[in-house]
Structure formats: structure tokens, C-alpha cells
N, C-alpha and C. Protein backbone atom coordinates (compact mmCIF):
# COMPACT_ATOMS: atom_id res chain seq x y z
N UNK A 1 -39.29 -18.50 -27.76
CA UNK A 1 -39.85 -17.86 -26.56
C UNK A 1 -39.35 -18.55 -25.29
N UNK A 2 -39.19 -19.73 -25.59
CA UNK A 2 -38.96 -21.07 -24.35
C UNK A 2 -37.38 -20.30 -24.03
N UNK A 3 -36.60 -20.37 -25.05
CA UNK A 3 -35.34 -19.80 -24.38
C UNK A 3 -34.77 -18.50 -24.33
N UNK A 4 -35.24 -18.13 -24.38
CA UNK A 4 -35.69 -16.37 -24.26
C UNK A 4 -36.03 -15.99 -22.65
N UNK A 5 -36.74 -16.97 -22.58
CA UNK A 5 -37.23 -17.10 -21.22
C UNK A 5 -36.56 -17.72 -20.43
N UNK A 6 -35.77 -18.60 -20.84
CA UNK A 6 -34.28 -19.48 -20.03
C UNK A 6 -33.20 -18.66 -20.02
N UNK A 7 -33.07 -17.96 -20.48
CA UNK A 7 -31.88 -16.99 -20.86
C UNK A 7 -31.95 -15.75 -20.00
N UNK A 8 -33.33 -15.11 -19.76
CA UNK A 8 -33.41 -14.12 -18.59
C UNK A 8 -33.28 -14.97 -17.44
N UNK A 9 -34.02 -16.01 -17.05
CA UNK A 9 -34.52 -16.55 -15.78
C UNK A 9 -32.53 -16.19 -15.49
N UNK A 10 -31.92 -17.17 -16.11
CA UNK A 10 -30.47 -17.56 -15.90
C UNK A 10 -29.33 -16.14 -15.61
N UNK A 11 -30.04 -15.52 -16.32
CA UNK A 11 -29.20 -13.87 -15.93
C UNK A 11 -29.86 -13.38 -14.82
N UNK A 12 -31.19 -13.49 -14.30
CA UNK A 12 -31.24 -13.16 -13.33
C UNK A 12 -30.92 -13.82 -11.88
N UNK A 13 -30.81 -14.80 -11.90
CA UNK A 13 -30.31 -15.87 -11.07
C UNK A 13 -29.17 -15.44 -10.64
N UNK A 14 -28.39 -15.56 -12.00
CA UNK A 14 -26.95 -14.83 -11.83
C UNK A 14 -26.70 -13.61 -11.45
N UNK A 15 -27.34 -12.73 -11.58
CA UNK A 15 -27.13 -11.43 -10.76
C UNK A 15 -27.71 -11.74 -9.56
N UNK A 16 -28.57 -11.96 -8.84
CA UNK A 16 -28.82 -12.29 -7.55
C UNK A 16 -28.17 -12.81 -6.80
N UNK A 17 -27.19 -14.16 -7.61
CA UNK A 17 -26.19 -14.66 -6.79
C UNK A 17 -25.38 -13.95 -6.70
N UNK A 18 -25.07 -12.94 -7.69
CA UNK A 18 -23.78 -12.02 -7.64
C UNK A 18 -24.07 -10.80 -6.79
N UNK A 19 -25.14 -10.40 -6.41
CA UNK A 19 -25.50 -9.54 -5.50
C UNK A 19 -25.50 -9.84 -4.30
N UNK A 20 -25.81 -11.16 -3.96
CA UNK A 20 -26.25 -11.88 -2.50
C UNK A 20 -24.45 -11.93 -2.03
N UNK A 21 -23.69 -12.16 -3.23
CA UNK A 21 -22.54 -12.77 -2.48
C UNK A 21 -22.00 -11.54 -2.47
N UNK A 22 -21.30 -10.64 -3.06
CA UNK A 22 -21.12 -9.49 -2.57
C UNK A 22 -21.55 -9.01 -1.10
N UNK A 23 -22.80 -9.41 -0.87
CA UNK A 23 -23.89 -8.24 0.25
C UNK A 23 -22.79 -9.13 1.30
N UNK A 24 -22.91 -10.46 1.24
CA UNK A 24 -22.48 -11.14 2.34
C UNK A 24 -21.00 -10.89 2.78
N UNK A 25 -20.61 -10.95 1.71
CA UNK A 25 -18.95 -10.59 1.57
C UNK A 25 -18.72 -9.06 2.33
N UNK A 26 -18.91 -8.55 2.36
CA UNK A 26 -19.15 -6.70 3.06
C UNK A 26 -19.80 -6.85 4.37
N UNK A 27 -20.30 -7.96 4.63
CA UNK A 27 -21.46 -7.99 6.18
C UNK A 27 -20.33 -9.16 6.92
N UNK A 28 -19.80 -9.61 5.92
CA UNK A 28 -18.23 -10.62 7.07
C UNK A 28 -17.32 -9.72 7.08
N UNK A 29 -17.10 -8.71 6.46
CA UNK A 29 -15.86 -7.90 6.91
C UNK A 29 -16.09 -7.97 8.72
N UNK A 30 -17.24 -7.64 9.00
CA UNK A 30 -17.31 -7.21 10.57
C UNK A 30 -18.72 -8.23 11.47
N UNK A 31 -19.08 -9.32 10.46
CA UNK A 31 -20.27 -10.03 11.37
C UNK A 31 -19.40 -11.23 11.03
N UNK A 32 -19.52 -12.35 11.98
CA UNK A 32 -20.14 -12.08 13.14
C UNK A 32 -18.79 -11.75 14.48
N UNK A 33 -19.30 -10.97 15.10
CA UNK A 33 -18.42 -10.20 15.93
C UNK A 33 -17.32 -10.70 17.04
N UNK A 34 -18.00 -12.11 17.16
CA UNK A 34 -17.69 -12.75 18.29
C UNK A 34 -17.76 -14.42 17.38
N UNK A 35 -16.35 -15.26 17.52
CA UNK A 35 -16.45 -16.85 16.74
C UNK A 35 -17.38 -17.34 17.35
N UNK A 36 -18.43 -17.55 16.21
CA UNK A 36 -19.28 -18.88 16.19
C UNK A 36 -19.32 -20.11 15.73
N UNK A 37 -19.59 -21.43 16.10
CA UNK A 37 -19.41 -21.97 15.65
C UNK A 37 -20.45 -22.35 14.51
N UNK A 38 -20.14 -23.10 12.83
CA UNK A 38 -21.24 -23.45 12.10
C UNK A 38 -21.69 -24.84 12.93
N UNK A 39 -22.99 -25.32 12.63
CA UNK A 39 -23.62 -26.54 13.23
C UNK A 39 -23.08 -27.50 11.91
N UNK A 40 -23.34 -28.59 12.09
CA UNK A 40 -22.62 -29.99 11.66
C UNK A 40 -21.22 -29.77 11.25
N UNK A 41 -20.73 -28.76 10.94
CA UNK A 41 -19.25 -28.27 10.58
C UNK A 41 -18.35 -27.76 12.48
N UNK A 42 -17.37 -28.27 11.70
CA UNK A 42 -16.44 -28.19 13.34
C UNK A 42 -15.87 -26.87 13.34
N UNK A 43 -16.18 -25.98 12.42
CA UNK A 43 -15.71 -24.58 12.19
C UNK A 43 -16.25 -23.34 12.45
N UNK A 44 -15.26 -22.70 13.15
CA UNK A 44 -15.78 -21.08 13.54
C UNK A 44 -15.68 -20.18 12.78
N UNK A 45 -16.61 -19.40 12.62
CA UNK A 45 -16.34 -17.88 12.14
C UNK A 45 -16.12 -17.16 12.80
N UNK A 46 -15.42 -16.02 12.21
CA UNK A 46 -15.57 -14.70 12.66
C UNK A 46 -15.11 -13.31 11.37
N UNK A 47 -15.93 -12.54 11.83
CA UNK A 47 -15.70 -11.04 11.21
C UNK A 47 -13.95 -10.79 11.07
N UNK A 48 -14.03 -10.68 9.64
CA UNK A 48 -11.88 -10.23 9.33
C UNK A 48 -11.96 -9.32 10.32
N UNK A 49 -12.22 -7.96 10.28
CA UNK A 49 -11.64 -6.90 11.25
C UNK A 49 -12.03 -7.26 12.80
N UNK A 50 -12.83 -8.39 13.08
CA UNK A 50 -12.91 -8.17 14.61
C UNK A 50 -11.83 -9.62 14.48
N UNK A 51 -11.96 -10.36 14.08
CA UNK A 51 -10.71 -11.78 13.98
C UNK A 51 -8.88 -10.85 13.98
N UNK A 52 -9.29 -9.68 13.22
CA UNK A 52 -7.45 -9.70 13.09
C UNK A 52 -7.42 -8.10 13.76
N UNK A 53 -8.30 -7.74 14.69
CA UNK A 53 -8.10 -6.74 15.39
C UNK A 53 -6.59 -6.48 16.06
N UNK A 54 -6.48 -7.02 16.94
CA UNK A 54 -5.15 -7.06 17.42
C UNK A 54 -4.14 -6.72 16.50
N UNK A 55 -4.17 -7.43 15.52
CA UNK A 55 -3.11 -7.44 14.68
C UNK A 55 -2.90 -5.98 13.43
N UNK A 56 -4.81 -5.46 13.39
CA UNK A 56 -4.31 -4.37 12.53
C UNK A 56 -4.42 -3.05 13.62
N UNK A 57 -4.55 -3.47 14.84
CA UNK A 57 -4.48 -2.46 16.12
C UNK A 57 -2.43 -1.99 16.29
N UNK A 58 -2.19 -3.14 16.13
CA UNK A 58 -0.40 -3.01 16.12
C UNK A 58 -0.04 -2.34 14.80
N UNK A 59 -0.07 -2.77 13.57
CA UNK A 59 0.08 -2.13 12.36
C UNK A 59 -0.12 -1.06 12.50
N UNK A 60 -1.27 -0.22 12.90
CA UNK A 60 -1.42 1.03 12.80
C UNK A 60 -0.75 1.88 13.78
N UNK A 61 -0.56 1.49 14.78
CA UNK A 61 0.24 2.06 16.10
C UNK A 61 1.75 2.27 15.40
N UNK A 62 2.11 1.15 15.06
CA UNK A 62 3.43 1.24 14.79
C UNK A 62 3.70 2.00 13.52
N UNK A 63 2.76 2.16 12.44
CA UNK A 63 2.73 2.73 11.36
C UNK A 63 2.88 4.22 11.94
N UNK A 64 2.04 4.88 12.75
CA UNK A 64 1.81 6.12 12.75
C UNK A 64 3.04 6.39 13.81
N UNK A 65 3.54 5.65 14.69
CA UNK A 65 4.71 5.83 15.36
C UNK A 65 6.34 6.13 13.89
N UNK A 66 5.76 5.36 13.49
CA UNK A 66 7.33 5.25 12.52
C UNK A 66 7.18 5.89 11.25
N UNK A 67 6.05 6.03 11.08
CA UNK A 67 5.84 6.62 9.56
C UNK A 67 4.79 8.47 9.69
N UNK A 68 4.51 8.47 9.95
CA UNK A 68 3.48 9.20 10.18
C UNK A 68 3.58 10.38 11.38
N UNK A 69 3.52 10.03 12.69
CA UNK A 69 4.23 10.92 13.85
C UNK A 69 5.60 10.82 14.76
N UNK A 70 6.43 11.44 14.51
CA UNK A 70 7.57 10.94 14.72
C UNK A 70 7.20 12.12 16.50
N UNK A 71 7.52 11.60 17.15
CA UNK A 71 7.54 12.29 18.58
C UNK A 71 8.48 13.51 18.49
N UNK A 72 9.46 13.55 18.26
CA UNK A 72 10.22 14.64 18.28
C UNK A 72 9.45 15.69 17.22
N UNK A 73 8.86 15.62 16.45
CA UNK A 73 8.39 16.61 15.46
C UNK A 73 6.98 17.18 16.18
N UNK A 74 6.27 16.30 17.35
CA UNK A 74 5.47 16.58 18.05
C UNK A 74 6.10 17.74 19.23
N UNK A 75 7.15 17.27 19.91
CA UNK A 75 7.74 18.45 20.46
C UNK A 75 8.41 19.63 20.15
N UNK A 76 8.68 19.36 19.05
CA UNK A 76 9.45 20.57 18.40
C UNK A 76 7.99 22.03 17.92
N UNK A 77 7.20 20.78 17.55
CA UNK A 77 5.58 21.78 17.60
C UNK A 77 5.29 22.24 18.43
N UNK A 78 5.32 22.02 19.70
CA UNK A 78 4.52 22.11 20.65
C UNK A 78 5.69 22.95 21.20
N UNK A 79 6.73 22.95 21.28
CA UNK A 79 7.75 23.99 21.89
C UNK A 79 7.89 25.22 20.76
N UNK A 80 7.59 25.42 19.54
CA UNK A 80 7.28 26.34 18.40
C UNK A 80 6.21 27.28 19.38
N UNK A 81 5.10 26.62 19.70
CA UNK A 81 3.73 27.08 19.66
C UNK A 81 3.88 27.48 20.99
N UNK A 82 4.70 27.70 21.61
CA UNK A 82 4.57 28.48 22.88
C UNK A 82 4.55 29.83 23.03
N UNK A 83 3.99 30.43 23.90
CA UNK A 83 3.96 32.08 23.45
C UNK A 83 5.25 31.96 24.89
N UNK A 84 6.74 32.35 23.92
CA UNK A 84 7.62 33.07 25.15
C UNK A 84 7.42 34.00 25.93
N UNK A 85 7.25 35.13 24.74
CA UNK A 85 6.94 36.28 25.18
C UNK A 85 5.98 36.35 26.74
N UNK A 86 4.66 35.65 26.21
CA UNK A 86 3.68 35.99 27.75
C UNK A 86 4.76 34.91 29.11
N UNK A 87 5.48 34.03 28.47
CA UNK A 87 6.04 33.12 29.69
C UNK A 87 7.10 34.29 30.14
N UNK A 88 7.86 35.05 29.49
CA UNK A 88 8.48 35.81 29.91
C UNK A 88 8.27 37.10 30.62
N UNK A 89 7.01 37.66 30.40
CA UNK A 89 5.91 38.69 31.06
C UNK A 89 6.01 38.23 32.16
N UNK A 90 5.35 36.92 32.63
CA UNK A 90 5.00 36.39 33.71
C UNK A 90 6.37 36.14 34.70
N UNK A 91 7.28 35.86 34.00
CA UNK A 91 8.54 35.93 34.72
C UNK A 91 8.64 37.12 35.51
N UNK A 92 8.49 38.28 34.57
CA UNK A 92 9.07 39.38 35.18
C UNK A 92 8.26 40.03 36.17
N UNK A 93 7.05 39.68 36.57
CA UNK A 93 5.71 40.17 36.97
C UNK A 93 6.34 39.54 38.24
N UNK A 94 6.82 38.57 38.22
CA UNK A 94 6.88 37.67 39.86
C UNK A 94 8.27 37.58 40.42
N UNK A 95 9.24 38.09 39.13
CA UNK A 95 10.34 38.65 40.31
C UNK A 95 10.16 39.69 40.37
N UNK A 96 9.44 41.08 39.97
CA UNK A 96 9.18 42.26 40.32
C UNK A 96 8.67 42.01 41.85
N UNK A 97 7.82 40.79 42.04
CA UNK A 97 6.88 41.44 43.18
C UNK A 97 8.21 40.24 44.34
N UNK A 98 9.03 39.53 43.81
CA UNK A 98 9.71 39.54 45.09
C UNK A 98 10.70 40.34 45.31
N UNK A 99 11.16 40.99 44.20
CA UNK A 99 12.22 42.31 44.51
C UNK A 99 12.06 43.10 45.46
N UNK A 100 10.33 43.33 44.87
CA UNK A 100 9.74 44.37 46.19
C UNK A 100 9.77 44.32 47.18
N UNK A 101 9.45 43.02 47.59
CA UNK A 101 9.37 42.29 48.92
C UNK A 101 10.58 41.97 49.78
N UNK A 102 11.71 41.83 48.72
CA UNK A 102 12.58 41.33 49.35
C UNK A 102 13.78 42.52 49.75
N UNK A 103 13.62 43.23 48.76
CA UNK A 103 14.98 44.51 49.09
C UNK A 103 14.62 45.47 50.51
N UNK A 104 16.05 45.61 50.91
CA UNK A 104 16.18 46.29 51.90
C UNK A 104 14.80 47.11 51.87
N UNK A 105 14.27 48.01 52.58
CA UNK A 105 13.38 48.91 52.69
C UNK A 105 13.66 50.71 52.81
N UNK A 106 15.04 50.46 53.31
CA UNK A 106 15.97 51.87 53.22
C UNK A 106 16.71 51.94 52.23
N UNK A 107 16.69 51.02 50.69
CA UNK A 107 17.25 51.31 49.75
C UNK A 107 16.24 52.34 48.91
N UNK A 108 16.79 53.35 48.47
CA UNK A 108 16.63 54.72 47.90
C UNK A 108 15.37 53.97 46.46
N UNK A 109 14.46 54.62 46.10
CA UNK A 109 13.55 53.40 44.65
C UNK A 109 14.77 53.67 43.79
N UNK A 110 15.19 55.15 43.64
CA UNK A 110 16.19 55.19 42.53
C UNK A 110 17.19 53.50 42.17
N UNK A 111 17.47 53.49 43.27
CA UNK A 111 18.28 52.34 43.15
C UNK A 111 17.70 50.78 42.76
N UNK A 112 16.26 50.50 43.82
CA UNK A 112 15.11 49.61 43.73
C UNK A 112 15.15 49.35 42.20
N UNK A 113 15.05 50.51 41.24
CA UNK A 113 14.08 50.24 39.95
C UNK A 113 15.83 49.93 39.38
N UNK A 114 17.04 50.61 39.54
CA UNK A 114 18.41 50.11 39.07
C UNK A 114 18.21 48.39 38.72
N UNK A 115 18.05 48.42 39.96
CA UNK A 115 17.92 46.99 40.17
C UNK A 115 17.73 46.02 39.41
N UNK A 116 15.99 46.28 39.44
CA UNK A 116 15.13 45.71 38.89
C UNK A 116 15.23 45.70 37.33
N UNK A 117 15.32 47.06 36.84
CA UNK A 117 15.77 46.87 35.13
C UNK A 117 17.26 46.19 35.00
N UNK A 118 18.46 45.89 35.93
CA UNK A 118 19.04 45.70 35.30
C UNK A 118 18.61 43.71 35.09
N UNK A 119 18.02 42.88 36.00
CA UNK A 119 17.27 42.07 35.94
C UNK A 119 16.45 41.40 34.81
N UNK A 120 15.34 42.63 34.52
CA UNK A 120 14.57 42.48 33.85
C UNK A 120 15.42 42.36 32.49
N UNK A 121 16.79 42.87 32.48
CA UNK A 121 17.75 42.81 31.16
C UNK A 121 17.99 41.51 31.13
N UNK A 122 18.66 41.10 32.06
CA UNK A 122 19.04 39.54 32.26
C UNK A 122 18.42 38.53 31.66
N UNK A 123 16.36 38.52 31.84
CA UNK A 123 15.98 37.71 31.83
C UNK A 123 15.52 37.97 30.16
N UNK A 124 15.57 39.51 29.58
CA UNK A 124 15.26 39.36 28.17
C UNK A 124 16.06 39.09 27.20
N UNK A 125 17.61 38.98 28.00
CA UNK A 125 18.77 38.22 27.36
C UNK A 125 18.53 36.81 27.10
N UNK A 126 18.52 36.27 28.65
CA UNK A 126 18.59 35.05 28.74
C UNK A 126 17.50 33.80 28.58
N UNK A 127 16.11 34.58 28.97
CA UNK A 127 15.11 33.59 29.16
C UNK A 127 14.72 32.99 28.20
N UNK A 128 14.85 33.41 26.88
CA UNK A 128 14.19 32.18 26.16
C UNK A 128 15.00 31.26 25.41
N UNK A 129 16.35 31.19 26.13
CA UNK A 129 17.20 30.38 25.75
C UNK A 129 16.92 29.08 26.75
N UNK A 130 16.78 30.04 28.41
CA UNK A 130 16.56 29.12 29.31
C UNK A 130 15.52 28.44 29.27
N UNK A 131 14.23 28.81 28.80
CA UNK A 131 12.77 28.25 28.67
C UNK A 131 13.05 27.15 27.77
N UNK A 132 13.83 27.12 26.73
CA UNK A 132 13.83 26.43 25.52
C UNK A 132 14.52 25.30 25.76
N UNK A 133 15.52 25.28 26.47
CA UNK A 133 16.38 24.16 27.29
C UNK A 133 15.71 23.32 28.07
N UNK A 134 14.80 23.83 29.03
CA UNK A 134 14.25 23.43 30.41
C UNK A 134 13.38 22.79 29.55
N UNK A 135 12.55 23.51 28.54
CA UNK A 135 11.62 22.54 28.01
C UNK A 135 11.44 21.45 27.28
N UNK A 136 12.83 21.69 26.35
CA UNK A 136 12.95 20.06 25.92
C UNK A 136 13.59 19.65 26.45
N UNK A 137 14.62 19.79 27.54
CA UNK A 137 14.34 18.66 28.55
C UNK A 137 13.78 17.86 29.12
N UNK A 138 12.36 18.51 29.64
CA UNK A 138 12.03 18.18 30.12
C UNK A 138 10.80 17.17 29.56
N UNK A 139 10.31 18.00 28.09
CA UNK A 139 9.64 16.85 27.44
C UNK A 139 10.33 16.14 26.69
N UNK A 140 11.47 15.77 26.31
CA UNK A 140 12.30 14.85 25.87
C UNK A 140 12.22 13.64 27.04
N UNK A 141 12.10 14.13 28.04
CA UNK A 141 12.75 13.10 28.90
C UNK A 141 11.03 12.56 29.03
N UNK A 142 10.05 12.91 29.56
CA UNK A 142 8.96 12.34 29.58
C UNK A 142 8.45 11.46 28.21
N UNK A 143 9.06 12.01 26.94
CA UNK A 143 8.74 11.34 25.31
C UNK A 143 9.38 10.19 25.60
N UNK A 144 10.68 10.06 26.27
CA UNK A 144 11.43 9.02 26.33
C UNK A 144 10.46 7.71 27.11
N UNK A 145 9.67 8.07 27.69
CA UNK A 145 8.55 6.97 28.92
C UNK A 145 7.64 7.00 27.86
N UNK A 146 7.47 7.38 26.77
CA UNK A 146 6.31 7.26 25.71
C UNK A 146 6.04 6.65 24.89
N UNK A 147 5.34 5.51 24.96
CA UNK A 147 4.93 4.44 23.77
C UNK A 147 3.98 5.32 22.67
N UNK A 148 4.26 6.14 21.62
CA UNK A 148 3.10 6.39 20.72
C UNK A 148 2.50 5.03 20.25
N UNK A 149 3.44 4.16 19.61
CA UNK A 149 2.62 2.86 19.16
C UNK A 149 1.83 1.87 19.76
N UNK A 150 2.57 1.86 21.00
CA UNK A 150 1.19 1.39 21.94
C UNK A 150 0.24 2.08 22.65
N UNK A 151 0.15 3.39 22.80
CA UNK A 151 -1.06 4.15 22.71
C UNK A 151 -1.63 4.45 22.07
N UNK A 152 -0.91 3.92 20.52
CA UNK A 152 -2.42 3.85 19.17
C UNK A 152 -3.20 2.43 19.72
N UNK A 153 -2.33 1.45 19.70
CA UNK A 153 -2.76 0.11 19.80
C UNK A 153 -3.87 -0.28 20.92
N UNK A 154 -3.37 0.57 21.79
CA UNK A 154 -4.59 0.41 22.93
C UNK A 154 -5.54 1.14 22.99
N UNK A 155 -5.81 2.55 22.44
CA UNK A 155 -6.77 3.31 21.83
C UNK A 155 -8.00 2.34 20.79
N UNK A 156 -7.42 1.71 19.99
CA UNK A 156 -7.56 1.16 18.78
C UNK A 156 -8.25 -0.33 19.56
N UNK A 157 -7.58 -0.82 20.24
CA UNK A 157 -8.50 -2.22 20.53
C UNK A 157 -9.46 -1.81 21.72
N UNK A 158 -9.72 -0.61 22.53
CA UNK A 158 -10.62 -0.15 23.20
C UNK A 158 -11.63 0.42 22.38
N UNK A 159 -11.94 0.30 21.34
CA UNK A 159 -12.83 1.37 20.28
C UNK A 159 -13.96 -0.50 20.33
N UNK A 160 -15.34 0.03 20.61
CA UNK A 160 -15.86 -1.27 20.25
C UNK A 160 -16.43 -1.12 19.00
N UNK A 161 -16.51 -2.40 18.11
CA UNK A 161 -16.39 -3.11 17.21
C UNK A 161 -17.70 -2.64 16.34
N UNK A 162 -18.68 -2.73 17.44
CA UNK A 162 -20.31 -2.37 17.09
C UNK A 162 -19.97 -0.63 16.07
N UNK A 163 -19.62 0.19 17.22
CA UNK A 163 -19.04 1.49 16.74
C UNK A 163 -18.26 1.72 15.27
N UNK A 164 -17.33 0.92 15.14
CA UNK A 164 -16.44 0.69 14.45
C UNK A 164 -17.17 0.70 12.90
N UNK A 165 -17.98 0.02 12.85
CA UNK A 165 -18.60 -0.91 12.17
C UNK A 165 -19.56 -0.04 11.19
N UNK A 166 -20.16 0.60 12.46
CA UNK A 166 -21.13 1.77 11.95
C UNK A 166 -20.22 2.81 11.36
N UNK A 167 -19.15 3.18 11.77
CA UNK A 167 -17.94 4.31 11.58
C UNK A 167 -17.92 4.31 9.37
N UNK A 168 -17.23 2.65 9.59
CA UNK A 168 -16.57 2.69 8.28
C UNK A 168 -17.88 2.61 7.38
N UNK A 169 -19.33 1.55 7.77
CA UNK A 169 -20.06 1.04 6.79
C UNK A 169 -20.91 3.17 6.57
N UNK A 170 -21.05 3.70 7.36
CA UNK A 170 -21.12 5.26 7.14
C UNK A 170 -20.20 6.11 5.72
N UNK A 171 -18.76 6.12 6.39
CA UNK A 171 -18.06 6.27 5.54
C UNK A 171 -17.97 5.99 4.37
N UNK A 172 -17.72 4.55 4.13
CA UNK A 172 -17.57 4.12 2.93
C UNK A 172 -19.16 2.82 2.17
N UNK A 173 -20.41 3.81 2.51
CA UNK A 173 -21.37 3.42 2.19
C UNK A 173 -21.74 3.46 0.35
N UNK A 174 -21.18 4.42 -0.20
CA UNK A 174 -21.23 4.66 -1.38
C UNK A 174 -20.64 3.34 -2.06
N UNK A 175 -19.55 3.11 -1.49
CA UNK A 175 -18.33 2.62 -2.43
C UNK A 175 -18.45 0.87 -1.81
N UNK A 176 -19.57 0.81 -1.05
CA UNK A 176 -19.96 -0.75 -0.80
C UNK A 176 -20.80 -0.76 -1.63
N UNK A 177 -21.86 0.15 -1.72
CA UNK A 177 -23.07 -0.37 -2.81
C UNK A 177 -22.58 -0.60 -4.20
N UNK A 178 -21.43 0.49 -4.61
CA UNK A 178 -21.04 0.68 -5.92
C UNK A 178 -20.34 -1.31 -5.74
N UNK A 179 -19.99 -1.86 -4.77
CA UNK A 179 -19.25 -3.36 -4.82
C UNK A 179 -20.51 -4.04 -4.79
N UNK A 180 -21.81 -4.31 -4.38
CA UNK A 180 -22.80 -4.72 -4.21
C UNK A 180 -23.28 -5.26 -5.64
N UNK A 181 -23.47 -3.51 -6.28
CA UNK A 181 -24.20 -3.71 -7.78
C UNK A 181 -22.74 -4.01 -8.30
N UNK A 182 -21.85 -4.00 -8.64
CA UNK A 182 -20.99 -4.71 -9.52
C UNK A 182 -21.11 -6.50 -9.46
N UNK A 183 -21.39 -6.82 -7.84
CA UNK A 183 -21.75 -8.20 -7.80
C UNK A 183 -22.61 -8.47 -8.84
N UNK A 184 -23.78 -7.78 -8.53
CA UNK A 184 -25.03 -8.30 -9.96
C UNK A 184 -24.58 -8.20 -10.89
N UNK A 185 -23.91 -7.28 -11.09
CA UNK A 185 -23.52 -7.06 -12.88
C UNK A 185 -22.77 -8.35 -13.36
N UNK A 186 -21.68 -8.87 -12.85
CA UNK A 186 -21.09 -9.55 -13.17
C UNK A 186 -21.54 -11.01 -12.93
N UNK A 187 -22.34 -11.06 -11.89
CA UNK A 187 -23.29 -12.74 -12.03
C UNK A 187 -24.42 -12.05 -13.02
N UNK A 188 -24.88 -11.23 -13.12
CA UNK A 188 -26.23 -11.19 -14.45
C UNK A 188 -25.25 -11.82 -16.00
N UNK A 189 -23.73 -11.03 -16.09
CA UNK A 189 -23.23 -12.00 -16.90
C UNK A 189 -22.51 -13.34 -17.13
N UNK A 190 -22.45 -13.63 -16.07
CA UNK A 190 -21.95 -15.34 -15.91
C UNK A 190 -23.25 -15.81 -16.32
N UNK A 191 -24.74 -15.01 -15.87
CA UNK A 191 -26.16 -16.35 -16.15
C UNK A 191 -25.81 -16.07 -17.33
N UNK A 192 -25.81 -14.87 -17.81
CA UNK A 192 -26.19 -15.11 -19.80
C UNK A 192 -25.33 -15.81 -20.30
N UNK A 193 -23.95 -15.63 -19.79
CA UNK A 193 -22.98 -16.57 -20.62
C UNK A 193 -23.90 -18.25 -20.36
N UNK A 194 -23.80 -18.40 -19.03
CA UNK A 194 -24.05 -20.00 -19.08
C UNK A 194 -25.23 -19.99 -19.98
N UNK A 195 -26.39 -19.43 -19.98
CA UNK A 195 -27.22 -19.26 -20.57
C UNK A 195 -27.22 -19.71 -21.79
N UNK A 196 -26.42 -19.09 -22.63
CA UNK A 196 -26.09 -18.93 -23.79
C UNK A 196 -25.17 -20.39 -24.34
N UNK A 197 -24.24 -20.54 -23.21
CA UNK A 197 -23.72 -21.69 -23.67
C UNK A 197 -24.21 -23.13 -23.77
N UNK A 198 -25.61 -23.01 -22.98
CA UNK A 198 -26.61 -23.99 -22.85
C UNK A 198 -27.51 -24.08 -23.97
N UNK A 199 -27.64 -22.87 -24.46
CA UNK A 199 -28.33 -22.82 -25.98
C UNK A 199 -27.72 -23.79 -27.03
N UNK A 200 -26.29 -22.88 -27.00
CA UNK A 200 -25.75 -23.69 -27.88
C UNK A 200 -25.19 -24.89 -28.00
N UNK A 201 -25.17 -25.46 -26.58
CA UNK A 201 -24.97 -26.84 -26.83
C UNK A 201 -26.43 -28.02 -26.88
């Protein structure tokens, strides 16, 4: 009965320690937020993700710059997704109304509308060759002034920590507890082993 009773006490011990250290282990990913120092020890802590912020703030910038969003595939989208057609409507809507404005006033309309359609040919020849030029030009040349990786990086170290914190322990709340109780499980069997090996010696 005596060791029956030494043998639980010891497995439970052991899962507690294996639970406690786990819990703690998951609460330093991100506490404490800011280095503290321990008392009689000359040593600081701090939280891995707020200690190596910087450093996984760059990783990811540069990851999603080089691996992930390549800028040109961003413009090539974004010049896809343009409606020509209405940019070309609008073209023709506003040299119609300076044609109007601008042609003689003693030219015959017969001739006015000559005009104007042969124009309006021009620009359904030409314009969305010209739109398509002008535009990656013009965002090529602005992509070129464009850090994506350091506008992850500075996105990323402006996000506070508190937030952060709540973000992932949300997210991945399941799959901490499921690390929590594996702690116990595996100190409930280190007590029985020691347990056991205390029996038998």
C-alpha cells in the first residue's frame, strides 16, 4: 500500500512538473515583454519573439519580398485588372467634348463627326497599347523607389507585442494545450519510471 502510494504521489509530481514546465515554456515565447533583470542573478530575460523581433521582422520582409511577392507580378496584376475599355470610354468622352469646343464653328457637322470618328479610330487602334506602356512605366518606375522588404519589416516591428501575443496564443490555442498536456503526460511518466526504479532498488 506504502508504495502504491509512492508510486502515484511520484507520477503525479511528475506530471505537474511536466505540465508547469511546458505552461511556462509557451508564456516565455512572449513574457516577459520588456528584459528584466532576475534578482541575485546578473541576468536578463526576455520573451524569444519580443528578444528576436527585429530579427524575425527582417526574415519575413525579405522572405515575402524574395519568395513569396515578387513586385513585378504585383504590377502585372494590377495592370491585368484594369478595365481599358471604361479608360478608353473616358478618353473618348473628353476629346469629343474638346473637338466640340475646339473646331472651327463654320465647319459643316458632316465633316465635325468625319472628324471625330476618324479619331475615335485612332484611339481604338492605339490606346491600349498606349495605356499599357504609360502604365508600366510609370509603375515600374515608382516599384523601382519600393522597399517591399522593408515595408514588411516596418509594418511588422510597429505591430505591438501585447496584440501580437493575443493574435497567435488565439490562433494556435488548441495546439498549445495539446503541448501543455503532453508536458504531463510525459513527466506523469518520468515519476512512474523513477518511481518504479526506486522500488526496485
Amino acid at each position: 500500500m506504502k508504495t502504491a502510494l509512492m508510486l502515484l504521489f511520484l507520477t503525479a509530481i511528475g506530471a505537474l512538473i511536466g505540465w508547469i514546465t511546458n505552461l511556462i515554456a509557451i508564456k516565455l515565447m512572449f513574457r516577459p515583454l520588456e528584459p528584466i533583470t532576475l534578482p541575485l542573478i546578473p541576468i536578463k530575460i526576455q520573451g524569444l519573439i519580443p528578444k528576436r523581433k527585429n530579427e524575425i521582422a527582417k526574415s519575413i520582409g525579405t522572405t515575402v519580398q524574395e519568395e513569396l511577392l515578387s513586385l513585378d507580378e504585383i504590377i502585372q496584376q494590377f495592370i491585368e485588372k484594369q478595365d481599358q475599355k471604361e479608360i478608353i470610354k473616358i478618353i473618348k468622352i473628353k476629346i469629343n467634348q474638346v473637338t466640340n469646343e475646339r473646331l472651327p464653328v463654320f465647319l459643316p457637322s458632316s465633316v465635325k463627326t468625319m472628324i471625330k470618328n476618324y479619331i475615335n479610330d485612332i484611339i481604338d487602334q492605339e490606346a491600349a497599347t498606349i495605356i499599357n506602356t504609360t502604365m508600366e512605366s510609370m509603375i515600374h518606375k515608382a516599384a523601382s523607389k519600393i522597399d517591399l522588404a522593408e515595408m514588411v519589416e516596418n509594418r511588422i516591428n510597429e505591430f505591438p507585442m501585447e496584440k501580437l501575443e493575443e493574435v497567435v496564443l488565439k490562433i494556435a490555442k488548441q495546439e498549445l494545450k495539446h503541448i501543455e498536456i503532453l508536458g504531463g503526460i510525459l513527466g506523469m511518466l518520468i515519476g512512474l519510471l523513477q518511481g518504479i526504479i526506486i522500488i526496485l532498488l
